[in-house]
C-alpha atoms as a PDB file:
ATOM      1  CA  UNK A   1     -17.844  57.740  11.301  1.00  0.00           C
ATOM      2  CA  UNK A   2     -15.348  59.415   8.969  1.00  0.00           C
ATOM      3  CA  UNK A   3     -12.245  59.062  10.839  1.00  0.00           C
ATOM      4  CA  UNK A   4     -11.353  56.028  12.622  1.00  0.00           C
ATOM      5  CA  UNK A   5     -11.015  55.951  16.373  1.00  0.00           C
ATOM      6  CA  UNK A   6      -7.706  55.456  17.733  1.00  0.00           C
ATOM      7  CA  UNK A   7      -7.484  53.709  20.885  1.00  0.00           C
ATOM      8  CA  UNK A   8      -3.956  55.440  21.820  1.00  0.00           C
ATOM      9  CA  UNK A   9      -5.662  58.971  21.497  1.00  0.00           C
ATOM     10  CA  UNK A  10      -8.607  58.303  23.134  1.00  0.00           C
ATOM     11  CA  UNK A  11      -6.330  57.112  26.209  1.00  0.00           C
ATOM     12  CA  UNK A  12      -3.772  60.095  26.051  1.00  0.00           C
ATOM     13  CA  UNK A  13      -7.131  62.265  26.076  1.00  0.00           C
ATOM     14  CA  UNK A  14      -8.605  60.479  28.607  1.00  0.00           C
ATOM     15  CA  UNK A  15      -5.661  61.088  30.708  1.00  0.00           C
ATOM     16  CA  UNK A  16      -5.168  64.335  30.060  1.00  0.00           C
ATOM     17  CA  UNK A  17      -8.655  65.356  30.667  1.00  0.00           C
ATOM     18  CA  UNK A  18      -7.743  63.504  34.507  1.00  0.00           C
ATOM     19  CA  UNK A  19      -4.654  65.740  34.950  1.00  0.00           C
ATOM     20  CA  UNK A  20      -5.656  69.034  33.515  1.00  0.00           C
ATOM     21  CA  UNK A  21      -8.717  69.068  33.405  1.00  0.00           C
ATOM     22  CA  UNK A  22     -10.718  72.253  31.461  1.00  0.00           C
ATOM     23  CA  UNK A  23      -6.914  73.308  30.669  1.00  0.00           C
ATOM     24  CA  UNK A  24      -8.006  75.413  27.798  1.00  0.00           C
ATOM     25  CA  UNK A  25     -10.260  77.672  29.666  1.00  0.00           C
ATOM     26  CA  UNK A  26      -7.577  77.869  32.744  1.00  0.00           C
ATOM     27  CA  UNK A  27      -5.752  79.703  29.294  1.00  0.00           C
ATOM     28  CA  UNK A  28      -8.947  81.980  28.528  1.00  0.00           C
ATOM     29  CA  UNK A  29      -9.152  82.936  31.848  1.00  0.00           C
ATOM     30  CA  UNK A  30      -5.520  83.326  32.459  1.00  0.00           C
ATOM     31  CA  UNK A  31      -5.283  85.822  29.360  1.00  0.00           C
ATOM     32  CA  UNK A  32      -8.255  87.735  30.424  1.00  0.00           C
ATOM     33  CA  UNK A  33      -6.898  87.942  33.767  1.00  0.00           C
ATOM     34  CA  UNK A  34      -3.367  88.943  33.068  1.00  0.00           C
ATOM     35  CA  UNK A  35      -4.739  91.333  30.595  1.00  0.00           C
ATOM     36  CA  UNK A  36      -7.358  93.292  32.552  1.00  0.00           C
ATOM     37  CA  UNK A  37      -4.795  93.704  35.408  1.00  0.00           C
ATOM     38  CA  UNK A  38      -2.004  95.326  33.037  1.00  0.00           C
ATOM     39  CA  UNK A  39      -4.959  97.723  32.190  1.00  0.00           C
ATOM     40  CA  UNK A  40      -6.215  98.616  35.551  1.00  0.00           C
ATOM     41  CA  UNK A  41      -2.810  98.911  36.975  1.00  0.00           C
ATOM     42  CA  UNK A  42      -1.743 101.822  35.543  1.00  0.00           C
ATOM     43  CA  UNK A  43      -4.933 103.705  35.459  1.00  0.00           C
ATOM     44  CA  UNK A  44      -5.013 102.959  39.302  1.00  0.00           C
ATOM     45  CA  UNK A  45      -1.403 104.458  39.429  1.00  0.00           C
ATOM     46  CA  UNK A  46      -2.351 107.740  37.850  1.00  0.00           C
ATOM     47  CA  UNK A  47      -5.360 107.755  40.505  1.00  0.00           C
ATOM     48  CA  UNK A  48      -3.112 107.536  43.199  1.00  0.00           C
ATOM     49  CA  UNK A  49      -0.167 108.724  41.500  1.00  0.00           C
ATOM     50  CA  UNK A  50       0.686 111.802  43.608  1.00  0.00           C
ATOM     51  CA  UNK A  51      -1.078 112.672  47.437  1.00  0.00           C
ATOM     52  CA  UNK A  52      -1.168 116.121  49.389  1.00  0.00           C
ATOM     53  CA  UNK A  53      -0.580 115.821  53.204  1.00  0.00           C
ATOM     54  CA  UNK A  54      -0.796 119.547  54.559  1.00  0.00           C
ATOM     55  CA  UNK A  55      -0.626 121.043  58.141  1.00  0.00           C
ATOM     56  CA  UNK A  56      -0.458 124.201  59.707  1.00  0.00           C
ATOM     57  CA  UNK A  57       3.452 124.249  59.180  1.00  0.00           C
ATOM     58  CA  UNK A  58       4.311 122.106  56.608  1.00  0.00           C
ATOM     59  CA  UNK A  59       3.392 120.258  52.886  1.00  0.00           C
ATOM     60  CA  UNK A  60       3.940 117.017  52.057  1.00  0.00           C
ATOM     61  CA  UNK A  61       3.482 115.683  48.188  1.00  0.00           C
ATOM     62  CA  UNK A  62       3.815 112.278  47.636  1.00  0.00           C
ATOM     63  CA  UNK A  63       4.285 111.087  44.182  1.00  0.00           C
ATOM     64  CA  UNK A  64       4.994 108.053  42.310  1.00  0.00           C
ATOM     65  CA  UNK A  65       7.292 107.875  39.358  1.00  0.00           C
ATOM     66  CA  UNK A  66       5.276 107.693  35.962  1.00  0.00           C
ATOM     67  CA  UNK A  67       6.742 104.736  33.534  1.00  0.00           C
ATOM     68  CA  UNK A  68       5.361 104.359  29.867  1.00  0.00           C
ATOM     69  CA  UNK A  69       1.503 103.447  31.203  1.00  0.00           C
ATOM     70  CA  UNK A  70       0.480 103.276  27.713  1.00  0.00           C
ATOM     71  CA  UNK A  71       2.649 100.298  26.375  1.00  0.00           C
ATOM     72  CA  UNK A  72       1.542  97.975  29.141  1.00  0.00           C
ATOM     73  CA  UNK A  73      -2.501  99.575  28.369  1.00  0.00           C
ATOM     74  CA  UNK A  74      -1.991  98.220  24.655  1.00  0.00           C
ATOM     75  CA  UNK A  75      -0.161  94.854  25.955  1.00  0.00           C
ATOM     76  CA  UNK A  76      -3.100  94.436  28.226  1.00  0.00           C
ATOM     77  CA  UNK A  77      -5.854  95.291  25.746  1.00  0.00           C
ATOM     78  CA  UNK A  78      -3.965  92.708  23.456  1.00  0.00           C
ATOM     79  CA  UNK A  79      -4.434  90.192  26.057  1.00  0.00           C
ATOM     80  CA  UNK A  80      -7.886  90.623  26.632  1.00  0.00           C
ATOM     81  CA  UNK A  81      -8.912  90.413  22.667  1.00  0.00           C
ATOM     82  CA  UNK A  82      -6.484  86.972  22.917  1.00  0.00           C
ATOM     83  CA  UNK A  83      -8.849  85.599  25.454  1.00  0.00           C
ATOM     84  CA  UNK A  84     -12.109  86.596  24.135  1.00  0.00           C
ATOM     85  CA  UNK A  85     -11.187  85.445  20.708  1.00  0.00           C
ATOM     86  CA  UNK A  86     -10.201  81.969  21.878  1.00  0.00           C
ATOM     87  CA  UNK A  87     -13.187  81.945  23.832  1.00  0.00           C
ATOM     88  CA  UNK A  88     -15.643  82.480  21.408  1.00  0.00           C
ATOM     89  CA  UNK A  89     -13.932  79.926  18.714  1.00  0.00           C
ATOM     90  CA  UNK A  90     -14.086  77.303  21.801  1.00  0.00           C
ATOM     91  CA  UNK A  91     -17.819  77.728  22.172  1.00  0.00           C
ATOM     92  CA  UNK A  92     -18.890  78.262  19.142  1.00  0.00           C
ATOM     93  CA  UNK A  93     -16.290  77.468  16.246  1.00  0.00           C
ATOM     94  CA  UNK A  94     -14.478  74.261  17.839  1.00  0.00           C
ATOM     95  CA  UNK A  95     -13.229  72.000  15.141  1.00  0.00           C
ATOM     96  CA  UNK A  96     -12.699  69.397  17.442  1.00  0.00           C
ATOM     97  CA  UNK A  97     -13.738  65.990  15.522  1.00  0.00           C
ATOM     98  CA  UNK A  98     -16.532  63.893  18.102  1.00  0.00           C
ATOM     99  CA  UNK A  99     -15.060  60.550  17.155  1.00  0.00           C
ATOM    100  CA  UNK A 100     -12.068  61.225  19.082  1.00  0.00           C
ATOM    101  CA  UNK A 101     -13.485  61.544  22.223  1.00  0.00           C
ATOM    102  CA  UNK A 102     -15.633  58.447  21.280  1.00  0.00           C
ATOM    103  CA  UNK A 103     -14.786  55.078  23.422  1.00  0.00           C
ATOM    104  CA  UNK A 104     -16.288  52.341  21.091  1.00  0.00           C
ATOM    105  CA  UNK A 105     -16.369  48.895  22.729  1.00  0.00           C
ATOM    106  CA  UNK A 106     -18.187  45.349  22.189  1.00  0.00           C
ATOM    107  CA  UNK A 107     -19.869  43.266  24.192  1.00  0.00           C
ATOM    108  CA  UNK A 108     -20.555  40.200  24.038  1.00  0.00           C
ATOM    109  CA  UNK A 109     -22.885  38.026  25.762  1.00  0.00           C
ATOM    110  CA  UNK A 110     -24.386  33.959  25.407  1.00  0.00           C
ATOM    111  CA  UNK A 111     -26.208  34.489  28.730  1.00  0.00           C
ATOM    112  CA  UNK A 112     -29.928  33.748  28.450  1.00  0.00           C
ATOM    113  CA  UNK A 113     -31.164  35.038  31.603  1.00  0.00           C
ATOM    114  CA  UNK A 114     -28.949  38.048  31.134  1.00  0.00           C
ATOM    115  CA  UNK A 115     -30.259  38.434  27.803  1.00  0.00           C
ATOM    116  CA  UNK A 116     -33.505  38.007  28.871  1.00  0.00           C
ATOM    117  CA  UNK A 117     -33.659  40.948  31.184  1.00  0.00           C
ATOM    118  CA  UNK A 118     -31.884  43.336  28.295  1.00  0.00           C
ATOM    119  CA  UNK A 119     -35.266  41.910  25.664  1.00  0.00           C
ATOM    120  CA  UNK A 120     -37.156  43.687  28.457  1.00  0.00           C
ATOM    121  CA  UNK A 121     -35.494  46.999  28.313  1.00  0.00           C
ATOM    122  CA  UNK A 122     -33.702  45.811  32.332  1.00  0.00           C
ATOM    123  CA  UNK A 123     -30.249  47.030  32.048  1.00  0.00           C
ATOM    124  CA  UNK A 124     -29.236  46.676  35.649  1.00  0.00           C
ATOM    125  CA  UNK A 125     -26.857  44.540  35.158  1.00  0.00           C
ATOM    126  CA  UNK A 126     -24.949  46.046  31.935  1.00  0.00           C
ATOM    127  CA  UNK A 127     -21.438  47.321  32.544  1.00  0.00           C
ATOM    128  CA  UNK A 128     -22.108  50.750  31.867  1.00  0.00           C
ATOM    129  CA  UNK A 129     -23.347  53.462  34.032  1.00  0.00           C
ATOM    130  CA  UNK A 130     -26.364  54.992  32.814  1.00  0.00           C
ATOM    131  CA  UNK A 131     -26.765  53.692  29.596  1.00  0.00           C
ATOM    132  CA  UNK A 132     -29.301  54.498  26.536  1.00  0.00           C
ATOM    133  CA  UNK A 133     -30.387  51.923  24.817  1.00  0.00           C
ATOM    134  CA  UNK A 134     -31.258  52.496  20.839  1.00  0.00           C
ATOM    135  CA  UNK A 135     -33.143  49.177  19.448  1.00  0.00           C
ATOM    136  CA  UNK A 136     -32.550  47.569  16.473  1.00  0.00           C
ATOM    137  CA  UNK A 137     -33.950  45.329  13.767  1.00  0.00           C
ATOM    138  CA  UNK A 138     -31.663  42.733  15.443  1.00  0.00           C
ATOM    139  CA  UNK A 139     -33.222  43.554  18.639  1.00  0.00           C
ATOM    140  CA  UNK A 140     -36.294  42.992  17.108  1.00  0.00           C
ATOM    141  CA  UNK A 141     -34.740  39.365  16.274  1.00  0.00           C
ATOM    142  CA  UNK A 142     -33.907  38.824  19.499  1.00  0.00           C
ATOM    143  CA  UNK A 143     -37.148  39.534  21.495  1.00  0.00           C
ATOM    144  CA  UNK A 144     -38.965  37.356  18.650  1.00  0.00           C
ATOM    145  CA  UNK A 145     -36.580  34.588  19.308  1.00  0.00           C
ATOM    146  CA  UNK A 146     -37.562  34.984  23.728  1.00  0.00           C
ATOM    147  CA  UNK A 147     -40.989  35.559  23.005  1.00  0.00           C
ATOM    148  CA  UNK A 148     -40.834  32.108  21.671  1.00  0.00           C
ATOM    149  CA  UNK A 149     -38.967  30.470  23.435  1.00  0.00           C
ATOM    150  CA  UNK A 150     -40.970  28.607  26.050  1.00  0.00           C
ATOM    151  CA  UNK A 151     -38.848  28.137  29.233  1.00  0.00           C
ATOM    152  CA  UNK A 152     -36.862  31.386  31.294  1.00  0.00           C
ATOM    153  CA  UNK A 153     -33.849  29.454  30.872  1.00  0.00           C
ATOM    154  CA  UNK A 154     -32.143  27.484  27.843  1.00  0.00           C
ATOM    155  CA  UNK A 155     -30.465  24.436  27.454  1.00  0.00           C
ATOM    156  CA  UNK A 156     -29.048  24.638  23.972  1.00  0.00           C
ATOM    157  CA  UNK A 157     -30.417  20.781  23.070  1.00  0.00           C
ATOM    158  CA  UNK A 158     -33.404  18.689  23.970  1.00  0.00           C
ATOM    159  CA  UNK A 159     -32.987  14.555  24.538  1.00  0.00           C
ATOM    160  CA  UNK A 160     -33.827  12.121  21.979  1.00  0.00           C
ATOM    161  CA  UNK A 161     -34.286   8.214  21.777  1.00  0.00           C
ATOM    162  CA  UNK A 162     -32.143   5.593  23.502  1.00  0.00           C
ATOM    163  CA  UNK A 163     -30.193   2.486  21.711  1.00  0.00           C
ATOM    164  CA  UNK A 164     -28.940  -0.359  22.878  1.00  0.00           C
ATOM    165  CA  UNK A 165     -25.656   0.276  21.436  1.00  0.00           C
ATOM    166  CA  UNK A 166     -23.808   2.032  18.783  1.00  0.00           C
ATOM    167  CA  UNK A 167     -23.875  -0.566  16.180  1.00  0.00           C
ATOM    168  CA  UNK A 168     -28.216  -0.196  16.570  1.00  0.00           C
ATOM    169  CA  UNK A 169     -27.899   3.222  16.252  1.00  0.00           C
ATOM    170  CA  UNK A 170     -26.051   2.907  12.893  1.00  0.00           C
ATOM    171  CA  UNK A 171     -28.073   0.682  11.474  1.00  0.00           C
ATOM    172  CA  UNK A 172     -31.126   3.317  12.257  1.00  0.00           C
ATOM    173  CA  UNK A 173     -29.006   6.078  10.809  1.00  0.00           C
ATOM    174  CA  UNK A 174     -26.392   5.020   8.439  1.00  0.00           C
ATOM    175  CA  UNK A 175     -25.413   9.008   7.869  1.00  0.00           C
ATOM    176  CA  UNK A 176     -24.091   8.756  11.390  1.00  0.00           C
ATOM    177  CA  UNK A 177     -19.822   8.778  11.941  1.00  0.00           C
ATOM    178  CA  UNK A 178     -17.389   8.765  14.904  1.00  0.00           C
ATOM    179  CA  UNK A 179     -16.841  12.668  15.751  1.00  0.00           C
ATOM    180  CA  UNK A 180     -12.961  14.093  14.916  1.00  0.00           C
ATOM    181  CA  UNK A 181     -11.359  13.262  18.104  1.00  0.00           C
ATOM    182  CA  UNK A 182      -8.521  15.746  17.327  1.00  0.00           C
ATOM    183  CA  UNK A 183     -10.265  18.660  16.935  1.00  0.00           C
ATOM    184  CA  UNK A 184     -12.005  18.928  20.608  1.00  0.00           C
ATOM    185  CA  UNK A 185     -15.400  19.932  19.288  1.00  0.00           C
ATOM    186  CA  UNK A 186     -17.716  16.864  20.275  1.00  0.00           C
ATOM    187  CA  UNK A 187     -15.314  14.629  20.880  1.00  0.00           C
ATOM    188  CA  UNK A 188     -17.217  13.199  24.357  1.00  0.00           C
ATOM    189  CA  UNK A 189     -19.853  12.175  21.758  1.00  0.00           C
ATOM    190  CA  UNK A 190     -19.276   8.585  20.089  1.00  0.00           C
ATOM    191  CA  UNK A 191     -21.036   9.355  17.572  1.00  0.00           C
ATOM    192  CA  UNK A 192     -22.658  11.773  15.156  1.00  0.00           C
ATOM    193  CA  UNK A 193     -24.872  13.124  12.968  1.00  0.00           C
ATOM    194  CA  UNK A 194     -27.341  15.740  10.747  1.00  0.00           C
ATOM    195  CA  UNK A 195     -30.686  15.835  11.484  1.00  0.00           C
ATOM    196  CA  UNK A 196     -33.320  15.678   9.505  1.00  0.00           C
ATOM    197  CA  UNK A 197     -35.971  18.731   8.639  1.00  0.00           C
ATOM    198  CA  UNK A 198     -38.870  16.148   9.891  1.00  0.00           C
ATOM    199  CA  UNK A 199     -37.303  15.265  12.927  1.00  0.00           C
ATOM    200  CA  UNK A 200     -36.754  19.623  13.933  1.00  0.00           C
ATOM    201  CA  UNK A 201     -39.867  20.008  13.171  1.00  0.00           C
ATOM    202  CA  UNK A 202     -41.215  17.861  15.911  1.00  0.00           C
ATOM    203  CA  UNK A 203     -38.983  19.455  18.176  1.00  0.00           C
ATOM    204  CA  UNK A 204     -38.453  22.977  17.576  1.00  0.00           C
ATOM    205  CA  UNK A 205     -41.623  24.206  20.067  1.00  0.00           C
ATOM    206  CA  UNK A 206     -38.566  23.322  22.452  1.00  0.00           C
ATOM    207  CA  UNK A 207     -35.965  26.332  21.609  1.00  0.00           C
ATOM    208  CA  UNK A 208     -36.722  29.455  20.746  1.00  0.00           C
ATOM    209  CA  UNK A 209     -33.656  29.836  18.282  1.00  0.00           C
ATOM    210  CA  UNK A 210     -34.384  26.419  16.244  1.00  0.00           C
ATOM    211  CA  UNK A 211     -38.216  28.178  15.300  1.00  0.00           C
ATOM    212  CA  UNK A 212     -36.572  31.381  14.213  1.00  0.00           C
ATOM    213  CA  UNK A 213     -33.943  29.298  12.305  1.00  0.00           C
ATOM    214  CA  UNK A 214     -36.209  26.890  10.379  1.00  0.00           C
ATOM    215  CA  UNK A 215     -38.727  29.659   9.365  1.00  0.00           C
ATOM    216  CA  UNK A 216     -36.299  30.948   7.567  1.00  0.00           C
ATOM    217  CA  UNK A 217     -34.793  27.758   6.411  1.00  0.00           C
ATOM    218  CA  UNK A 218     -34.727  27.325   2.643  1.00  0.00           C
ATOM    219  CA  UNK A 219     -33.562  23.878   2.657  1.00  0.00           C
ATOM    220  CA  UNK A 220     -30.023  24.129   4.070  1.00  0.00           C
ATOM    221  CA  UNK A 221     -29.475  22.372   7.140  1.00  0.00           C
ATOM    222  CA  UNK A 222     -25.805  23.145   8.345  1.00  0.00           C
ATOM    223  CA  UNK A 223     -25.038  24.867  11.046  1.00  0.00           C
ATOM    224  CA  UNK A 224     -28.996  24.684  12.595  1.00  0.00           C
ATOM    225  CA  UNK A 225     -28.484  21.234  14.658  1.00  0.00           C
ATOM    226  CA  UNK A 226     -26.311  18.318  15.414  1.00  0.00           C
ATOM    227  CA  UNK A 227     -27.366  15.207  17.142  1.00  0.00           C
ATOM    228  CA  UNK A 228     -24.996  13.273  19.072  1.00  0.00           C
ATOM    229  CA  UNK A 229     -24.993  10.095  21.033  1.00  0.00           C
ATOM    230  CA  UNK A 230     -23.008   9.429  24.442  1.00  0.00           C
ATOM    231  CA  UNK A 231     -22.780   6.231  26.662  1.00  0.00           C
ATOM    232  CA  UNK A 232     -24.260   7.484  30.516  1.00  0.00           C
ATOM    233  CA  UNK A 233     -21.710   5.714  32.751  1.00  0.00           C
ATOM    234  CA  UNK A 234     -23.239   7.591  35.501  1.00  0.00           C
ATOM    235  CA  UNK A 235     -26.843   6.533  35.347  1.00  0.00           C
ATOM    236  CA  UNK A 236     -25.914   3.154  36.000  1.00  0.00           C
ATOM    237  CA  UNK A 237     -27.726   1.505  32.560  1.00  0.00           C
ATOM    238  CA  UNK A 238     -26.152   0.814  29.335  1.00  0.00           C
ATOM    239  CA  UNK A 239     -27.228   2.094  25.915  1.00  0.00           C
ATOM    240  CA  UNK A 240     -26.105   4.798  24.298  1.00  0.00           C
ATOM    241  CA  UNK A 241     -28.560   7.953  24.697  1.00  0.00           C
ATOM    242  CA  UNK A 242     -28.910  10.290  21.975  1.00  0.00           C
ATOM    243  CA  UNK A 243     -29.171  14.372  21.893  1.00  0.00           C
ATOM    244  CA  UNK A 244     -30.043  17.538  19.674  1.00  0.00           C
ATOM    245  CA  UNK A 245     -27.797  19.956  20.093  1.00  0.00           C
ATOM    246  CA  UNK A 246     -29.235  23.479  18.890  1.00  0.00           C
ATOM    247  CA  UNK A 247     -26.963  26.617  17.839  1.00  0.00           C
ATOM    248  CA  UNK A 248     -26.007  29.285  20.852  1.00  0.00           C
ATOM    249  CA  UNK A 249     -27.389  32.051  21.521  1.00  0.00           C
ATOM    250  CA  UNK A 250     -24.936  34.785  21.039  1.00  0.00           C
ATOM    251  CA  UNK A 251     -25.750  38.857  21.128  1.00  0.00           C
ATOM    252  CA  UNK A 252     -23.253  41.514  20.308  1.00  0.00           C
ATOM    253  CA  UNK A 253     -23.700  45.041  21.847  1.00  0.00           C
ATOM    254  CA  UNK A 254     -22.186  47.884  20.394  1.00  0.00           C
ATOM    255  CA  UNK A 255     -21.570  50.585  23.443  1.00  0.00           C
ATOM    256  CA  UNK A 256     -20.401  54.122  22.991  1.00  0.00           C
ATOM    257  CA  UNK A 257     -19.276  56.004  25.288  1.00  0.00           C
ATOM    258  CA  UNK A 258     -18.326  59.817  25.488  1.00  0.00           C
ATOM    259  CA  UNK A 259     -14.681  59.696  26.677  1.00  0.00           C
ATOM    260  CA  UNK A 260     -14.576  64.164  26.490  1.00  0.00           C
ATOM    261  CA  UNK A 261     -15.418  66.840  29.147  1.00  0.00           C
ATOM    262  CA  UNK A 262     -18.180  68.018  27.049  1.00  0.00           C
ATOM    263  CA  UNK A 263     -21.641  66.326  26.156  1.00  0.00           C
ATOM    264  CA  UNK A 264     -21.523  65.223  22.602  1.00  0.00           C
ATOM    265  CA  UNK A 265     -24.671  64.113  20.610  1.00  0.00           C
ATOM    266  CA  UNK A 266     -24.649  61.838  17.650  1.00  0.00           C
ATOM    267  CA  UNK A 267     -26.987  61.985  15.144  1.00  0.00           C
ATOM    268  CA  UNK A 268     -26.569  58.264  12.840  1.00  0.00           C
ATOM    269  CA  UNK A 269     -24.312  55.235  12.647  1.00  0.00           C
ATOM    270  CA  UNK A 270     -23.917  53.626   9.371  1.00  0.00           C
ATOM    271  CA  UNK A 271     -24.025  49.722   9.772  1.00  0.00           C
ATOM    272  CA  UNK A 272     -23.961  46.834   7.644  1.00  0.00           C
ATOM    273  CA  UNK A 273     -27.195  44.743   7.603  1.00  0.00           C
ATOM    274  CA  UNK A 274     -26.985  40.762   6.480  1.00  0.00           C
ATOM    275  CA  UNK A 275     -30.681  39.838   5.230  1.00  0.00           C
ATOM    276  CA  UNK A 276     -30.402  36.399   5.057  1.00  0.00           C
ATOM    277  CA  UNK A 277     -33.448  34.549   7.936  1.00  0.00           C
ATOM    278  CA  UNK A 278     -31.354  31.125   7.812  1.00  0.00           C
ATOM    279  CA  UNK A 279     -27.657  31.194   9.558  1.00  0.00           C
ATOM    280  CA  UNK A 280     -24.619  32.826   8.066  1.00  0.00           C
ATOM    281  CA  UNK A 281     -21.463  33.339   8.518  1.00  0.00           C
ATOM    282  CA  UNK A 282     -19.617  37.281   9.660  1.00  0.00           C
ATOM    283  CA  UNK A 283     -17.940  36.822   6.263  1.00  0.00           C
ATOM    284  CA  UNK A 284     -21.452  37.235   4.128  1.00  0.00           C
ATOM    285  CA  UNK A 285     -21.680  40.344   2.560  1.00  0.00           C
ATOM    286  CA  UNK A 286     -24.557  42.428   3.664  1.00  0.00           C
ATOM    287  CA  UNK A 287     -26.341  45.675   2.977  1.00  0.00           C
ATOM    288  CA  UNK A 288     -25.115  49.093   4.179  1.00  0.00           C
ATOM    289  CA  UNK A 289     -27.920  50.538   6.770  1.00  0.00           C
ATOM    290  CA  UNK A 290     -28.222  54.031   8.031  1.00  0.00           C
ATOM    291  CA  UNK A 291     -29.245  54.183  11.617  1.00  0.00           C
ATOM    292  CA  UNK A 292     -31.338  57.715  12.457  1.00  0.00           C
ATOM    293  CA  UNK A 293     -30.714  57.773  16.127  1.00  0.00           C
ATOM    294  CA  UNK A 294     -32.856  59.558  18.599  1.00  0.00           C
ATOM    295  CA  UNK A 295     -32.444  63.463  19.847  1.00  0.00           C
ATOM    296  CA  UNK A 296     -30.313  61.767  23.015  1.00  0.00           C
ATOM    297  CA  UNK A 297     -26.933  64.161  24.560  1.00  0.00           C
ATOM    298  CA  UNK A 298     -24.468  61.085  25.488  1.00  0.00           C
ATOM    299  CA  UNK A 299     -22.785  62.590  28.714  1.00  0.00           C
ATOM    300  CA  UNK A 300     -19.725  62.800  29.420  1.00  0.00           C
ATOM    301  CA  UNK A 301     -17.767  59.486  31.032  1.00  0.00           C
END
């Protein structure tokens, strides 16, 4: 979109679509109004202008003073043009610029089940009213990534073997350190580590996300998987237990919404596309994408 949206004027139109609403036709018809009445008025005064009563004794003539008719004729006729004028630059020469009456909003969600039903077009539950849904390559991603997944729920990690203690569990993987206990992220683990491609691979019929990931895996493995290892003071045996954690599931929806009285219609988007099938970061520079979307009239919100 050529101009950027502006939250503060979508709001201020917003609310002044609430409080006067259709304000600029209350004009149009105002000036057509005003001006067909200072036309008829005097034509209806020379109509009626002067009246006859006669009897058998008498004549009465009734007759009202004439003022300059034709000044308020050309005022009215001036009036009229006004409103028919504005009126057909309103419906059919309005330079009003869509993207201001365009609310643009993300949404975010790491759901499964939720997006589970959106993979299979059930938008019940999306926080919009009435909502038309354009797919996407990435939707394309993401129903590949459900179709293979084989459970209607996800865990984000599948369990691994159990050691007697940590020291064992080094001496099996000696790539394995005590997480950053400052940072927050994996701290309840007491220790860590990268898997290994071999060890995914025997795995990764588990998770939908960890197939997608290494079938497109080069041979980077950061960012796919961590494994870490706890202590399970609530089962009531000692050993430390081990677990592959697998990347979230996140899905950004872009929503637009028509925030004018009138229904608007928009005919592309221009995105930018990453193609890179292993993980990357929002910082990697993609390719710019023009989106053809359908003949659909967005209505008004």
């Amino acid at each position: 979109m050529s101009k950027d949206l502006n939250l503060k004027n979508i709001l201020l139109t917003k609310l002044n679509n609430l409080l006067n609403p259709n304000l600029h036709k209350k004009i149009i018809w105002g000036l057509f109004s005003t001006g067909a009445l200072l036309v008829a008025t005097p034509i209806l005064k020379s109509l009626f202008a002067k009246v006859d009563y006669t009897d058998t004794d008498r004549s009465v003539t009734f007759e009202i003073a004439q003022s300059d008719n034709e000044f308020w004729i050309w005022i009215g006729v001036f009036f009229i043009i006004m409103a028919v004028a504005l009126f057909i630059k309103d419906k059919y020469f309005s330079k009003e610029q869509p993207s201001e009456f365009l609310g643009i909003s993300y949404y975010i969600c790491k759901n499964y089940e939720l997006l589970l039903e959106i993979s299979k077009n059930d938008l019940s539950k999306f926080p919009i009213d009435d909502p038309i849904f354009f797919e996407t390559t990435v939707f394309d991603s993401l129903k590949e990534i459900i179709n293979q997944h084989p459970y209607p729920y996800r865990r984000c990690g599948v369990d691994g073997d159990k050691f007697p203690s940590v020291e064992e569990y080094i001496k099996a993987h000696s790539d394995a350190l005590p997480p950053n206990k400052n940072d927050g992220q994996y701290s309840y683990f007491e220790i860590v580590r990268k898997p290994k491609i071999n060890e995914l691979e025997k795995i990764k019929h588990e998770d939908g996300v960890l197939q997608l990931m290494l079938n497109g895996l080069n041979t980077d493995l950061d960012g796919i998987s961590l494994v870490g290892c706890y202590q399970d003071g609530c089962g009531g045996e000692d050993g430390l237990y081990e677990e592959y954690i697998f990347r979230e599931l996140w899905c950004v929806f872009l929503a637009i919404e028509n925030t004018h009285d009138k229904p608007l219609k928009l005919n592309n988007i221009t995105s930018e596309i990453i193609q890179n099938p292993s993980f990357s970061s929002f910082k990697n520079n993609g390719k710019e994408n023009n989106l053809i979307l359908p003949e659909a009239i967005i209505k008004p919100g």
